[in-house]
N, C-alpha and C. Protein backbone atom coordinates (compact mmCIF):
# COMPACT_ATOMS: atom_id res chain seq x y z
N UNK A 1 -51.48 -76.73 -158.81
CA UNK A 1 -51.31 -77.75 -159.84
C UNK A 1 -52.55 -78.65 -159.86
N UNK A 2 -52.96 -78.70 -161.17
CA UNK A 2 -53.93 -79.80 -161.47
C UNK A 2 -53.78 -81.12 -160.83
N UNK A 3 -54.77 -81.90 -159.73
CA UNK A 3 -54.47 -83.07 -159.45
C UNK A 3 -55.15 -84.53 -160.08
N UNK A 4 -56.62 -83.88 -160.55
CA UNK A 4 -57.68 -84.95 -161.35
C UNK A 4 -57.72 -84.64 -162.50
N UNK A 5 -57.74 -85.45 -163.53
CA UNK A 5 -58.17 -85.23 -164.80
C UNK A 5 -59.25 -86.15 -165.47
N UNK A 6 -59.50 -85.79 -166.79
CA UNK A 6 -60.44 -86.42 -167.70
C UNK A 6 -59.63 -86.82 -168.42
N UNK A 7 -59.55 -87.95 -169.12
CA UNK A 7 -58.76 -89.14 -170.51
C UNK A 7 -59.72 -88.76 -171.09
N UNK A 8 -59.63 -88.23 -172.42
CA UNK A 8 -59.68 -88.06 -173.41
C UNK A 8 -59.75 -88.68 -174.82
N UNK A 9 -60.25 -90.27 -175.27
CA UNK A 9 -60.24 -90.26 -176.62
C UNK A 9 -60.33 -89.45 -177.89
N UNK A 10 -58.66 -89.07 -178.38
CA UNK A 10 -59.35 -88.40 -179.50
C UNK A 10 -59.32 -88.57 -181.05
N UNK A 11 -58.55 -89.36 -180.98
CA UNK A 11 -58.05 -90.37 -182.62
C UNK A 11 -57.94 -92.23 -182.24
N UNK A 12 -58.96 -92.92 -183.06
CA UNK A 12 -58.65 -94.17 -183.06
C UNK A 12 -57.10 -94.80 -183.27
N UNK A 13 -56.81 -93.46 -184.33
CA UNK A 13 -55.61 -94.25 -185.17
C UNK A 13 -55.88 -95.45 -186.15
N UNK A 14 -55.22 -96.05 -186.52
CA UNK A 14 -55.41 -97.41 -187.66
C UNK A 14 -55.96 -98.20 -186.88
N UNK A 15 -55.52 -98.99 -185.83
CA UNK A 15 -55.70 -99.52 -184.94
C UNK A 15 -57.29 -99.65 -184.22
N UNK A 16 -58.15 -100.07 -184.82
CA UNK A 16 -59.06 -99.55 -184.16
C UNK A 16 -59.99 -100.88 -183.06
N UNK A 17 -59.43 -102.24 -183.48
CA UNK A 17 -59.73 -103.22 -182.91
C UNK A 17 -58.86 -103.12 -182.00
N UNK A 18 -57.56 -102.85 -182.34
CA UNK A 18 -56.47 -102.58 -180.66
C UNK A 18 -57.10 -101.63 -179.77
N UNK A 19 -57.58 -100.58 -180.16
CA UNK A 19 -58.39 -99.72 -179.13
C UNK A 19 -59.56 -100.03 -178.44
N UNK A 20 -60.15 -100.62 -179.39
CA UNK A 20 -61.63 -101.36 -178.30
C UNK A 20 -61.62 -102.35 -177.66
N UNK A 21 -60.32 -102.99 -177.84
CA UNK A 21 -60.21 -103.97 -176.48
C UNK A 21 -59.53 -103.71 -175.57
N UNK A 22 -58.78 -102.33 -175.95
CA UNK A 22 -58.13 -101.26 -174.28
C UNK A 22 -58.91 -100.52 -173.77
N UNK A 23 -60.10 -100.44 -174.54
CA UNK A 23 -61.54 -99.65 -173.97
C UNK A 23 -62.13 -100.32 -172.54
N UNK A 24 -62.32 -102.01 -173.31
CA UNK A 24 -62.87 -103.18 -172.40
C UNK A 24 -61.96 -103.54 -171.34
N UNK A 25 -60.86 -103.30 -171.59
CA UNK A 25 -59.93 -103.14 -170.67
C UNK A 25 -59.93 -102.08 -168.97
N UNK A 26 -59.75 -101.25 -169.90
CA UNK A 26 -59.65 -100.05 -169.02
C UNK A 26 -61.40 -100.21 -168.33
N UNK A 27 -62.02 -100.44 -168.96
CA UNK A 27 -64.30 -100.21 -168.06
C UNK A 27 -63.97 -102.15 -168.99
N UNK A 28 -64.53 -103.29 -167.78
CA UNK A 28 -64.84 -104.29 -168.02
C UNK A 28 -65.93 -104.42 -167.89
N UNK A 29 -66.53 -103.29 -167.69
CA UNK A 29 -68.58 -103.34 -167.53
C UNK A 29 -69.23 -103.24 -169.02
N UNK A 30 -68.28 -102.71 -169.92
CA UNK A 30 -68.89 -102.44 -170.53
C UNK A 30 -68.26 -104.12 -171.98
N UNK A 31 -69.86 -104.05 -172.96
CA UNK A 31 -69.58 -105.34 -174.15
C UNK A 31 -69.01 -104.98 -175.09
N UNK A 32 -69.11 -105.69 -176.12
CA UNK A 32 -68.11 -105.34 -177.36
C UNK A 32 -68.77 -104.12 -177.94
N UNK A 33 -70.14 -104.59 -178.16
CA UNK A 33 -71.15 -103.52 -178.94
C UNK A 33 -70.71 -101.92 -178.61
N UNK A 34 -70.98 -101.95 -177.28
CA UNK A 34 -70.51 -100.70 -176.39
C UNK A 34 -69.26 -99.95 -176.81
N UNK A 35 -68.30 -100.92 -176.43
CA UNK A 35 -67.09 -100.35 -176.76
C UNK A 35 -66.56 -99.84 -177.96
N UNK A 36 -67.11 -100.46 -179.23
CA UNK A 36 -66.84 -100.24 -180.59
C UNK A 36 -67.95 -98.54 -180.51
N UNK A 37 -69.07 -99.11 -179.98
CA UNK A 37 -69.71 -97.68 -179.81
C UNK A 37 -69.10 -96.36 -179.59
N UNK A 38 -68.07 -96.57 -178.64
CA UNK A 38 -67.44 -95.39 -177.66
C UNK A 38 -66.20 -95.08 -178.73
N UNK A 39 -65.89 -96.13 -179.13
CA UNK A 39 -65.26 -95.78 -180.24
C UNK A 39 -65.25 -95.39 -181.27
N UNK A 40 -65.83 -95.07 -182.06
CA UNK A 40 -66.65 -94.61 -183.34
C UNK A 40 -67.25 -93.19 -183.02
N UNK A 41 -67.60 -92.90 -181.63
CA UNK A 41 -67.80 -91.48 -180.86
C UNK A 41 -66.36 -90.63 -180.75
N UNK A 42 -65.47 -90.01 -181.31
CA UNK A 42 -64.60 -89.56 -181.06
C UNK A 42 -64.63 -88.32 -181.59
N UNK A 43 -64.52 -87.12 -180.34
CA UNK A 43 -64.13 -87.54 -178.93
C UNK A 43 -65.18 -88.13 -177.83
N UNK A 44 -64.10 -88.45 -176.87
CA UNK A 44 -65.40 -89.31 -175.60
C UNK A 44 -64.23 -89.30 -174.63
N UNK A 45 -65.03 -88.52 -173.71
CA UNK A 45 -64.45 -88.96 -172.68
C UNK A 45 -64.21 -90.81 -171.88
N UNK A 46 -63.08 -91.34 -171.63
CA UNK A 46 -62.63 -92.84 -171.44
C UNK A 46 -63.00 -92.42 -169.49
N UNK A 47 -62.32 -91.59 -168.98
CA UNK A 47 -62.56 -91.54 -168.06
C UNK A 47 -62.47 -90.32 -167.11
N UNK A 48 -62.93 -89.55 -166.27
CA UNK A 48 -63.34 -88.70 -165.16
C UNK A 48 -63.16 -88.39 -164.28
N UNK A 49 -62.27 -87.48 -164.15
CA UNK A 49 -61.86 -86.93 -162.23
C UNK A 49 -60.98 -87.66 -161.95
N UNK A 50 -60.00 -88.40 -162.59
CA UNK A 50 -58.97 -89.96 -161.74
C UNK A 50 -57.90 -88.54 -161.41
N UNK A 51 -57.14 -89.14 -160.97
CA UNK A 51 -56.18 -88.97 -160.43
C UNK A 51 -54.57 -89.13 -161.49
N UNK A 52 -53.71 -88.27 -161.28
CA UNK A 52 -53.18 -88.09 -162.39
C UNK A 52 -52.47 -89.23 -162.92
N UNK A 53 -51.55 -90.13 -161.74
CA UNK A 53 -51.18 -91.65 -161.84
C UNK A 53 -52.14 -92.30 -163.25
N UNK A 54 -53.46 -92.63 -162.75
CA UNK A 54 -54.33 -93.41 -163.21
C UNK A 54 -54.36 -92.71 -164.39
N UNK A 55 -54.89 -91.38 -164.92
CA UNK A 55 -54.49 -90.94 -166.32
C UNK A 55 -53.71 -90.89 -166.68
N UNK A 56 -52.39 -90.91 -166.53
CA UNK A 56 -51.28 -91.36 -167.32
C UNK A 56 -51.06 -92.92 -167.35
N UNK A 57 -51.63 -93.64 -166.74
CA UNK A 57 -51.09 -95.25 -167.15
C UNK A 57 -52.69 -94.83 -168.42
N UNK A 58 -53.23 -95.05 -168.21
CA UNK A 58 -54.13 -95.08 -169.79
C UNK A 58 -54.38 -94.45 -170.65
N UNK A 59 -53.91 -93.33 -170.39
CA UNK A 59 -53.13 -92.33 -171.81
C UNK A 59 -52.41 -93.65 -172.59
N UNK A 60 -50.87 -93.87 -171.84
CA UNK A 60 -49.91 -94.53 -172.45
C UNK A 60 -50.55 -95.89 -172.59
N UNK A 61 -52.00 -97.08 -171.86
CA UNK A 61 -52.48 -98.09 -172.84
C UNK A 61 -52.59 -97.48 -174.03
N UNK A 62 -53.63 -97.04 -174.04
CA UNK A 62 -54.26 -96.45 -175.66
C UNK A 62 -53.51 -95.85 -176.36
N UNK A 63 -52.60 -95.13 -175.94
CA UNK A 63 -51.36 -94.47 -177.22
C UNK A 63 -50.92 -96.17 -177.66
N UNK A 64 -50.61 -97.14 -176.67
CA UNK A 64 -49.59 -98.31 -177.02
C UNK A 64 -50.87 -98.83 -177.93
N UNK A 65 -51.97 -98.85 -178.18
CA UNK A 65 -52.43 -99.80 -179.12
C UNK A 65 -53.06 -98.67 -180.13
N UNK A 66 -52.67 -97.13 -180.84
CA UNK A 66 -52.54 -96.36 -181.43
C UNK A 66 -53.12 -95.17 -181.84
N UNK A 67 -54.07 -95.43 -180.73
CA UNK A 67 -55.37 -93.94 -180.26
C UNK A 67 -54.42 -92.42 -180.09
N UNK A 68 -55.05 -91.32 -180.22
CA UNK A 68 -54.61 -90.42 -179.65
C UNK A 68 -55.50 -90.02 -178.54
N UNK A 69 -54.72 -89.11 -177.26
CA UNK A 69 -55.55 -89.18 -176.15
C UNK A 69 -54.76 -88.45 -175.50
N UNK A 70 -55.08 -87.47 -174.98
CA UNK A 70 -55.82 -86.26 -174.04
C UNK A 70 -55.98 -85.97 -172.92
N UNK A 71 -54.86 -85.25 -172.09
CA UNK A 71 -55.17 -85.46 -170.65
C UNK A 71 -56.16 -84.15 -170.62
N UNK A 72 -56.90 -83.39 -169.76
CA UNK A 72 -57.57 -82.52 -169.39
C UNK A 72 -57.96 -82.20 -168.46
């Protein structure tokens, strides 16, 4: 069984100011500029190798503010 995965951004949804501040959320390194960046890039990987816990709590942020998203 798969234990790490990649999050997946793959639809903003309507929502697209709700998503870039669960972006900044989820990476606080990164600025607004950035994040609207990463957003407007779709798909993009959000995040890398976590652990399956950690990809499923931010699957379900970003579904809750109306992204679609991608475990892998």
């Amino acid at each position: 069984e798969q234990t790490h995965f990649d999050v997946v951004l793959v639809e903003t949804g309507s929502n697209k100011i709700g998503v870039i501040k669960e972006i900044r959320a989820i990476d606080n390194t990164i600025g607004l500029i950035q994040a609207k960046e990463f957003v407007e890039k779709v798909p993009n990987k959000v995040k890398e190798g976590i652990k399956k816990e950690e990809a499923e709590k931010i699957k379900k942020q970003l579904e809750a503010a109306g992204a679609k998203v991608e475990m892998k």
